[in-house]
Protein backbone atom coordinates (compact mmCIF):
# COMPACT_ATOMS: atom_id res chain seq x y z
CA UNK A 1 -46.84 -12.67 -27.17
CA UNK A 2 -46.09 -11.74 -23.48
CA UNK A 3 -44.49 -15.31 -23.08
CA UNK A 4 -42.62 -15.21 -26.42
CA UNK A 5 -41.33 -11.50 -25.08
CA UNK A 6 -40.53 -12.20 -21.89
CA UNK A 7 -38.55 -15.41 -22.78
CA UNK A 8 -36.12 -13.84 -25.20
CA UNK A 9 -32.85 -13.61 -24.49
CA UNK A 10 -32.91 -10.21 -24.69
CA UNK A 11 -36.12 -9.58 -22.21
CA UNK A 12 -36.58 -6.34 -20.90
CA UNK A 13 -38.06 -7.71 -17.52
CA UNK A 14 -40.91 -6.41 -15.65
CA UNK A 15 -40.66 -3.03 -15.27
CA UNK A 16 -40.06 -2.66 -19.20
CA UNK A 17 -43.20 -4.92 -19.29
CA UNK A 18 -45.37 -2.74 -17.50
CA UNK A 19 -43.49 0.59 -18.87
CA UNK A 20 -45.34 -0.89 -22.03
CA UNK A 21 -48.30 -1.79 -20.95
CA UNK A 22 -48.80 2.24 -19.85
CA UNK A 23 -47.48 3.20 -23.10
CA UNK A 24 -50.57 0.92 -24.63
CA UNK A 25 -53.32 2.19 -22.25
CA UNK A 26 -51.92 6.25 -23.10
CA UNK A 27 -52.87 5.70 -26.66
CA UNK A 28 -56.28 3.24 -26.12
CA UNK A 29 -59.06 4.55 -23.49
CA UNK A 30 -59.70 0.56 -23.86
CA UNK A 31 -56.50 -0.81 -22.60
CA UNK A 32 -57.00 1.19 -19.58
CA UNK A 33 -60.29 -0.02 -19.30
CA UNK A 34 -59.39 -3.94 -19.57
CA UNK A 35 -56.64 -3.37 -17.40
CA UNK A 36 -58.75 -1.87 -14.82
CA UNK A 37 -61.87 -3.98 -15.13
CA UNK A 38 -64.72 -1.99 -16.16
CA UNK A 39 -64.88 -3.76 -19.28
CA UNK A 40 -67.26 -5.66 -16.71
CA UNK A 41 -64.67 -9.13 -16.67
CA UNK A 42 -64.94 -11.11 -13.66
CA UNK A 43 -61.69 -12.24 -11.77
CA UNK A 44 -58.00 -10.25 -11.20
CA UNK A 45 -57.39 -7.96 -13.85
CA UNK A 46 -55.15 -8.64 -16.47
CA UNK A 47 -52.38 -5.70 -15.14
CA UNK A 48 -52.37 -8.22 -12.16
CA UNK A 49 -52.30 -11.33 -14.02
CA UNK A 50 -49.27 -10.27 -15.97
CA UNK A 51 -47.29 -9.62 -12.60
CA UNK A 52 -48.21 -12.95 -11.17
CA UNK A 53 -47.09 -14.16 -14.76
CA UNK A 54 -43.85 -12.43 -14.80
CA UNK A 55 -42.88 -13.06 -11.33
CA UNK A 56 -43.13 -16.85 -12.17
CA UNK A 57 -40.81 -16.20 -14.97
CA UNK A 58 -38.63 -14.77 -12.87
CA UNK A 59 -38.48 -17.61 -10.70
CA UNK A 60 -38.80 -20.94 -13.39
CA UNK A 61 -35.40 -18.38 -15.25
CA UNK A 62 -33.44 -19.21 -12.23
CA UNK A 63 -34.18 -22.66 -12.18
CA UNK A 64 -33.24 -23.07 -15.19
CA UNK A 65 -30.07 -21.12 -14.52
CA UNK A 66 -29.07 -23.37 -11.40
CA UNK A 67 -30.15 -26.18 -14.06
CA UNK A 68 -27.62 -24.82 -16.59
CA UNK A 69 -24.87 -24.31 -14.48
CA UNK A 70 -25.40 -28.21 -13.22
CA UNK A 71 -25.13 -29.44 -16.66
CA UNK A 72 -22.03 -27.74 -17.43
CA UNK A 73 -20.27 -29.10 -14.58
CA UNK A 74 -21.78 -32.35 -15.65
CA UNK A 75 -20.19 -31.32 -19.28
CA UNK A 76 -16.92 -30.19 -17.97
CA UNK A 77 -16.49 -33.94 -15.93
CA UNK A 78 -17.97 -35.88 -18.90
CA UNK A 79 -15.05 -33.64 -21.12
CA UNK A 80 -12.42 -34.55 -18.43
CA UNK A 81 -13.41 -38.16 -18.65
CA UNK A 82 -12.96 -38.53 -21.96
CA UNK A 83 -9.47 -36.80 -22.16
CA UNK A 84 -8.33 -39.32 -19.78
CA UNK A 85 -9.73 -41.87 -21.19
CA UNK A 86 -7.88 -40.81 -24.49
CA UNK A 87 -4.56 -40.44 -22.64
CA UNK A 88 -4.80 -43.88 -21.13
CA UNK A 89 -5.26 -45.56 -24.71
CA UNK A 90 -2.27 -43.17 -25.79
CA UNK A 91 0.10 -44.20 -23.07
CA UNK A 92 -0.35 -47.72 -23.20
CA UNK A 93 0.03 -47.80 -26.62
CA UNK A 94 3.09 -45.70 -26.44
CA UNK A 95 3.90 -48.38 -24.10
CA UNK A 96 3.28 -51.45 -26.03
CA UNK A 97 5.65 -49.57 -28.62
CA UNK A 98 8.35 -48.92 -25.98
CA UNK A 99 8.07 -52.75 -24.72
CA UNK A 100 8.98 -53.59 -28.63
CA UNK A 101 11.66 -51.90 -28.97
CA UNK A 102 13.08 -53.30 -25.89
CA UNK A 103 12.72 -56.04 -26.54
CA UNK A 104 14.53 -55.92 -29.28
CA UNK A 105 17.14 -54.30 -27.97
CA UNK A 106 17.30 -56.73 -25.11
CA UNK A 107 17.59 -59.80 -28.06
CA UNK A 108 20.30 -57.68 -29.81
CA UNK A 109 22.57 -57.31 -26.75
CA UNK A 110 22.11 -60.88 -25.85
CA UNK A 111 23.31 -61.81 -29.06
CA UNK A 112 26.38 -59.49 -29.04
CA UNK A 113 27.35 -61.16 -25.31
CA UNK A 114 26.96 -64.39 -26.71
CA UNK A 115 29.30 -63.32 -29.74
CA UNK A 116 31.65 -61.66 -27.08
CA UNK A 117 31.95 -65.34 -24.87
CA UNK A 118 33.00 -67.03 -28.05
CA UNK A 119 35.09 -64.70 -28.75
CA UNK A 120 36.84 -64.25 -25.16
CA UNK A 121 36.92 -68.32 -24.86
CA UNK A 122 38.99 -68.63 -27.94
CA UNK A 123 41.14 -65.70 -26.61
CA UNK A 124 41.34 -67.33 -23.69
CA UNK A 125 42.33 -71.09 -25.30
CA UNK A 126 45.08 -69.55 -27.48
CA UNK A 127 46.25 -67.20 -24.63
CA UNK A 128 46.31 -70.44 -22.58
CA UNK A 129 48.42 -72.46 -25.33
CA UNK A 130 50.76 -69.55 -25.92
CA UNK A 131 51.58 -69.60 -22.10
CA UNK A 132 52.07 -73.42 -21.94
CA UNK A 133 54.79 -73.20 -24.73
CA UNK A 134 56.47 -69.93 -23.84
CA UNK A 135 57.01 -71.45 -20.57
CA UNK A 136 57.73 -74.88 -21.98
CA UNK A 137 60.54 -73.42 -24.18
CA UNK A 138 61.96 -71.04 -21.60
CA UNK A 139 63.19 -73.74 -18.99
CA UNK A 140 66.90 -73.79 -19.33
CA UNK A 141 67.22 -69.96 -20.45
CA UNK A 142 69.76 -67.51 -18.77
CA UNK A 143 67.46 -64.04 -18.49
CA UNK A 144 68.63 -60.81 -17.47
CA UNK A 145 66.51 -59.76 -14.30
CA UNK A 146 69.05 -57.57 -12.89
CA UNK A 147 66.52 -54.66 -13.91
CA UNK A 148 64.30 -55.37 -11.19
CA UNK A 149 66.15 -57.71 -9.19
CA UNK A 150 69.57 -55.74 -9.20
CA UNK A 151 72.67 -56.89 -9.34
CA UNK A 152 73.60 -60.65 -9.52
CA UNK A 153 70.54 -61.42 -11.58
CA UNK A 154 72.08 -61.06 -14.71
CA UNK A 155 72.55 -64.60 -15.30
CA UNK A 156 69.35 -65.94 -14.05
CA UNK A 157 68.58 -69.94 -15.67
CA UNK A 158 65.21 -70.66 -15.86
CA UNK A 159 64.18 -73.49 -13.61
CA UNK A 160 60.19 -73.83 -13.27
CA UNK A 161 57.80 -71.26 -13.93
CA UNK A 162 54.47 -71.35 -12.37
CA UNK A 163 51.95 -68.77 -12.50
CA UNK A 164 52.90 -67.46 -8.86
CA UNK A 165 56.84 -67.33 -9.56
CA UNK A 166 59.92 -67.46 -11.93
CA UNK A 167 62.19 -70.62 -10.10
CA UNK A 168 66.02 -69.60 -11.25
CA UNK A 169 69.36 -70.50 -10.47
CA UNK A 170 71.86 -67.99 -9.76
CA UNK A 171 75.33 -68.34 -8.63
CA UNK A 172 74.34 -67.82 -5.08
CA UNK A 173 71.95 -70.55 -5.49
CA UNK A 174 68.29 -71.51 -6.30
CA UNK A 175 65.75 -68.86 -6.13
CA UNK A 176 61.86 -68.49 -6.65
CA UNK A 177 60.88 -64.76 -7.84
CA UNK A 178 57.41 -63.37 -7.59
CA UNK A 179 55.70 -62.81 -10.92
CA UNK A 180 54.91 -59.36 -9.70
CA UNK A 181 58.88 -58.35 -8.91
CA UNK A 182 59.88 -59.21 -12.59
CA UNK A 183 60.36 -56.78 -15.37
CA UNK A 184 57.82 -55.83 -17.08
CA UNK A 185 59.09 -57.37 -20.15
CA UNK A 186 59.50 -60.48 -18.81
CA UNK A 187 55.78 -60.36 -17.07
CA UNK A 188 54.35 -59.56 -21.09
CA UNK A 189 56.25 -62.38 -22.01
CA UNK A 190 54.91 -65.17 -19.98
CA UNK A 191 51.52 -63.86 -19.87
CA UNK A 192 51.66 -63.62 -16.28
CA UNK A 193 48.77 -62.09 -14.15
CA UNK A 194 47.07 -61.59 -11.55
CA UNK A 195 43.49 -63.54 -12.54
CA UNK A 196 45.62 -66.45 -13.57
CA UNK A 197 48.17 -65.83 -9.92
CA UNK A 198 44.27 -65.83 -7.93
CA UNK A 199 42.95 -68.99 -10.07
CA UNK A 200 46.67 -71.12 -9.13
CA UNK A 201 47.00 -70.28 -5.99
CA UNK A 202 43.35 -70.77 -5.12
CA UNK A 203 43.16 -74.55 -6.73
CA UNK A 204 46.88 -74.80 -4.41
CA UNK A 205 45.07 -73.54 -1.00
CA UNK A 206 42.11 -76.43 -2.34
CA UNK A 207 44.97 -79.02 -2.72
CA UNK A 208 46.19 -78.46 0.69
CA UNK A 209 43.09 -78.34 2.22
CA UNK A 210 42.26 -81.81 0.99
CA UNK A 211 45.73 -82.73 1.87
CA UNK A 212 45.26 -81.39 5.38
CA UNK A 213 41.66 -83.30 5.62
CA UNK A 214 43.22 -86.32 4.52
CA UNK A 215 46.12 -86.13 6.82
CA UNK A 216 44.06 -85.42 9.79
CA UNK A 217 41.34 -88.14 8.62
CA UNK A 218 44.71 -90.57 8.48
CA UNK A 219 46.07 -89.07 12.01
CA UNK A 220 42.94 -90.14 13.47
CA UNK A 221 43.01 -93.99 12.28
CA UNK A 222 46.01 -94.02 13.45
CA UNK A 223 45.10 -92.50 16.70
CA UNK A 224 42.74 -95.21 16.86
CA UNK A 225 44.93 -98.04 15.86
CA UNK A 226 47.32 -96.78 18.71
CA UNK A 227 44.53 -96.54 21.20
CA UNK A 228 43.12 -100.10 20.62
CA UNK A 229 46.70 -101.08 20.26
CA UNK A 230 47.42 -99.34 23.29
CA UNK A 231 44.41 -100.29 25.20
CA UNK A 232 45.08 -104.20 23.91
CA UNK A 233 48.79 -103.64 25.66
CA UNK A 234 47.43 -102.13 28.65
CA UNK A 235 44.81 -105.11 29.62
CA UNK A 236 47.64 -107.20 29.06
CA UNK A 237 49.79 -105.70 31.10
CA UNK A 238 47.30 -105.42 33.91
CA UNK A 239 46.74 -109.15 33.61
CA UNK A 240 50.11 -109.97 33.84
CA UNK A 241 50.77 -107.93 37.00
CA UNK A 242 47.05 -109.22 38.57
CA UNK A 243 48.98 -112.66 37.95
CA UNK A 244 52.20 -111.75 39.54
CA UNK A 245 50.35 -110.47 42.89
CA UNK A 246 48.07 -113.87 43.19
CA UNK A 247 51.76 -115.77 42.40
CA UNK A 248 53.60 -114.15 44.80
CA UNK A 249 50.98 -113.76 47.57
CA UNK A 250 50.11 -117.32 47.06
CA UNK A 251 54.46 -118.20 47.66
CA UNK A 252 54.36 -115.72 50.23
CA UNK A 253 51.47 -117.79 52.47
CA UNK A 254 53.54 -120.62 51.70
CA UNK A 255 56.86 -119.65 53.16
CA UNK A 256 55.28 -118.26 56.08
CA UNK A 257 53.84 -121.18 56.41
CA UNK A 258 56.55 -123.82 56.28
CA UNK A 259 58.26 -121.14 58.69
CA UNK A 260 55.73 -121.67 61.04
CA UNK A 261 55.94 -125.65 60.60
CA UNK A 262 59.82 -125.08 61.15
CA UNK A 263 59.41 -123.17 64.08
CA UNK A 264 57.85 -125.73 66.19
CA UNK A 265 59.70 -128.21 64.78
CA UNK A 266 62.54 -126.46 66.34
CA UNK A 267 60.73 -126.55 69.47
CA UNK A 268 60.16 -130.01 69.48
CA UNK A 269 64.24 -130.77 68.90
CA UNK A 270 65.07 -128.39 71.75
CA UNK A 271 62.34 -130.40 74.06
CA UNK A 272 64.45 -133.61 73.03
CA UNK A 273 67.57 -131.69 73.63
CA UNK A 274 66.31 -130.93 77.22
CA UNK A 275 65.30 -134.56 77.79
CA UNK A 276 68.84 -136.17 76.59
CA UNK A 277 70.93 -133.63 78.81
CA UNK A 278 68.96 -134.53 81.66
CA UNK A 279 69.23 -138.20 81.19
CA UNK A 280 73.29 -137.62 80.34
CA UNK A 281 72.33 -138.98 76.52
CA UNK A 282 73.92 -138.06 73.63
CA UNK A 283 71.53 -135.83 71.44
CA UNK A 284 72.06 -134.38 67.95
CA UNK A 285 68.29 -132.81 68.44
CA UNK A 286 69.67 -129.67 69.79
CA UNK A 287 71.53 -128.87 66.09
CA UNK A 288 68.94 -130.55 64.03
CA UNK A 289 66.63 -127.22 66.52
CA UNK A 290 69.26 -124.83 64.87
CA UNK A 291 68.87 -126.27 61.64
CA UNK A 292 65.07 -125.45 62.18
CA UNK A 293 65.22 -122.08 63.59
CA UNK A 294 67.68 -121.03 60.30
CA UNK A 295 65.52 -122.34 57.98
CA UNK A 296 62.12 -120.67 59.36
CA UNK A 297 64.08 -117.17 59.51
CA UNK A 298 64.85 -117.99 55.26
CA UNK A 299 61.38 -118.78 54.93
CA UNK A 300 60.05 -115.26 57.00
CA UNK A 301 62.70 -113.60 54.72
CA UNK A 302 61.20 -114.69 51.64
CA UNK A 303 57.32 -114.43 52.66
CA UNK A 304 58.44 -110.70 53.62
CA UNK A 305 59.97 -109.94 50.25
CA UNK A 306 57.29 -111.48 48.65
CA UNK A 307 54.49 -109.77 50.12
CA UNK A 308 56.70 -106.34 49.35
CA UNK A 309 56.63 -107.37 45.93
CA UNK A 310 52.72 -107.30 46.31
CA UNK A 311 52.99 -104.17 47.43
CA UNK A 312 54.52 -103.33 44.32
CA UNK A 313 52.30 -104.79 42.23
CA UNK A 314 49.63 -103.45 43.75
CA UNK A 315 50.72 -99.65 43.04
CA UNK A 316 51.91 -100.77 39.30
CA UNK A 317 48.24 -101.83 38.82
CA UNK A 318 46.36 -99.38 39.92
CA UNK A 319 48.53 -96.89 37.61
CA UNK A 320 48.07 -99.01 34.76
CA UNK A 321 44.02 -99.34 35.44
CA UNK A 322 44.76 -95.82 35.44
CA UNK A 323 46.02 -95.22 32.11
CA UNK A 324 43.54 -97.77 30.54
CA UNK A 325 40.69 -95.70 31.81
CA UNK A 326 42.19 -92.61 29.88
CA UNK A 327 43.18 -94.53 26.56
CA UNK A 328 39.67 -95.44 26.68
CA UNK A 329 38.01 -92.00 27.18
């Protein structure tokens, strides 16, 4: 009874405990006797027993109220858990519904772009014929330009047209006129603009760039052609001239030479001079000494004009080795 009392939830605690036990011995001489022992039992009495008793219920309630607080916290996580746990399977399969309908979306606008590039090629192949034909017709045609152009470009005859310019003649002569300068009317007419302007003049600027790689790939043979050519001339040359200087050296040893011989044969006709004078003989050996002497001084003069030749030649050669080694660099 004192348990099932004490462990209500509506418990009155010790003091109303013992506030009833005094009520109980006021009205029975024998509860006052049990609860002081001379009912002859052995051990604490039973007033103590029931203090001992209620201070351990005092003590196992707060355990279990540390114990209950634990388990809500341990309820309030478990709670939390599970909410998130439900909003993760929501969002991904909000997700998964989101991807769909992307998805879809992504396939429709892919097929309305592909629609859209047929449709802008076609544009684009008739816009392209009606600009060949316009233009095509137009050559020959006196247009009024004078609204842009001013005055003397009222009689303007179509020449060329190109997507950069209108090519006229006017009476002060040929003249090519910037797309952009004409009137607008004119513009609207031949379709021209500035995409198709960009395209042109971009496959021109190609053109010429080939052109110029050509040209300088062509500029270059020929470079080389003239610098074997040139090289070929050169060695000639300097063989030539290394001929000349061995020629004329060689003629130059030779006159100098035989002007040497002549010299003291000279000598030898004025020794025979000396001999017939003295002897009162008749002598031709002192002209046939002159003879000599005149003949040695024409061979000195051409062994000197010779080797200044050489000289020459020399200087001429060593220029021209010159200019070989530099063709050849």
């Amino acid at each position: 009874m004192f348990d099932d009392f004490h462990e209500s939830s509506r418990s009155v605690g010790l003091a109303g405990l013992l506030l009833g036990l005094l009520v109980l011995a006021g009205f029975c001489g024998l509860g006052m006797a049990v609860l002081s022992g001379d009912a002859g039992s052995k051990g604490p009495t039973l007033a103590t027993r029931v203090i001992d008793q209620g201070r351990m219920i005092d003590q196992l309630s707060g355990t279990l109220r540390i114990q209950k607080e634990k388990l809500g916290k341990l309820t309030m996580k478990s709670d939390t858990a599970t909410r998130s746990a439900k909003t993760s399977a929501e969002i991904s399969g909000d997700l998964a519904i989101e991807n769909r309908l992307v998805e879809k979306h992504d396939a429709s606008v892919k097929k309305l772009n592909e629609e859209l590039d047929g449709i802008q090629k076609k544009f684009e192949g008739y816009r392209d014929r009606y600009r060949s034909n316009e233009r095509s017709l137009a050559i020959g045609e006196v247009l009024d330009l004078s609204e842009t152009m001013g005055e003397g470009y009222e009689k303007s005859t179509v020449r060329e047209i190109s997507p950069l310019h209108l090519r006229v003649m006017r009476s002060a002569g040929p003249e090519g006129i910037p797309y952009e300068k004409l009137p607008a009317a004119v513009q609207d007419r031949f379709q021209f603009g500035k995409e198709e302007a960009a395209a042109f003049q971009g496959r021109m600027n190609a053109v010429n760039a080939k052109r110029g790689v050509i040209a300088a790939a062509n500029k270059k043979r020929m470079d080389q052609k003239k610098g074997v050519e040139r090289v070929a001339a050169l060695t000639q040359q300097i063989k030539k001239v290394e001929a000349e200087i061995i020629a004329k050296t060689i003629f130059a040893d030779e006159q100098a030479d035989e002007a040497s011989d002549l010299e003291k044969e000279a000598k030898r006709f004025d020794s025979d001079a000396k001999i017939a004078r003295a002897t009162g003989k008749i002598s031709m050996s002192k002209g046939k000494a002159t003879q000599a002497r005149n003949k040695a001084r024409l061979r000195v003069k051409r062994a000197n004009q010779a080797r200044f030749e050489v000289t020459k030649l020399n200087k001429e050669l060593a220029e021209l080795e010159l200019q070989l080694r530099a063709v050849k660099k």
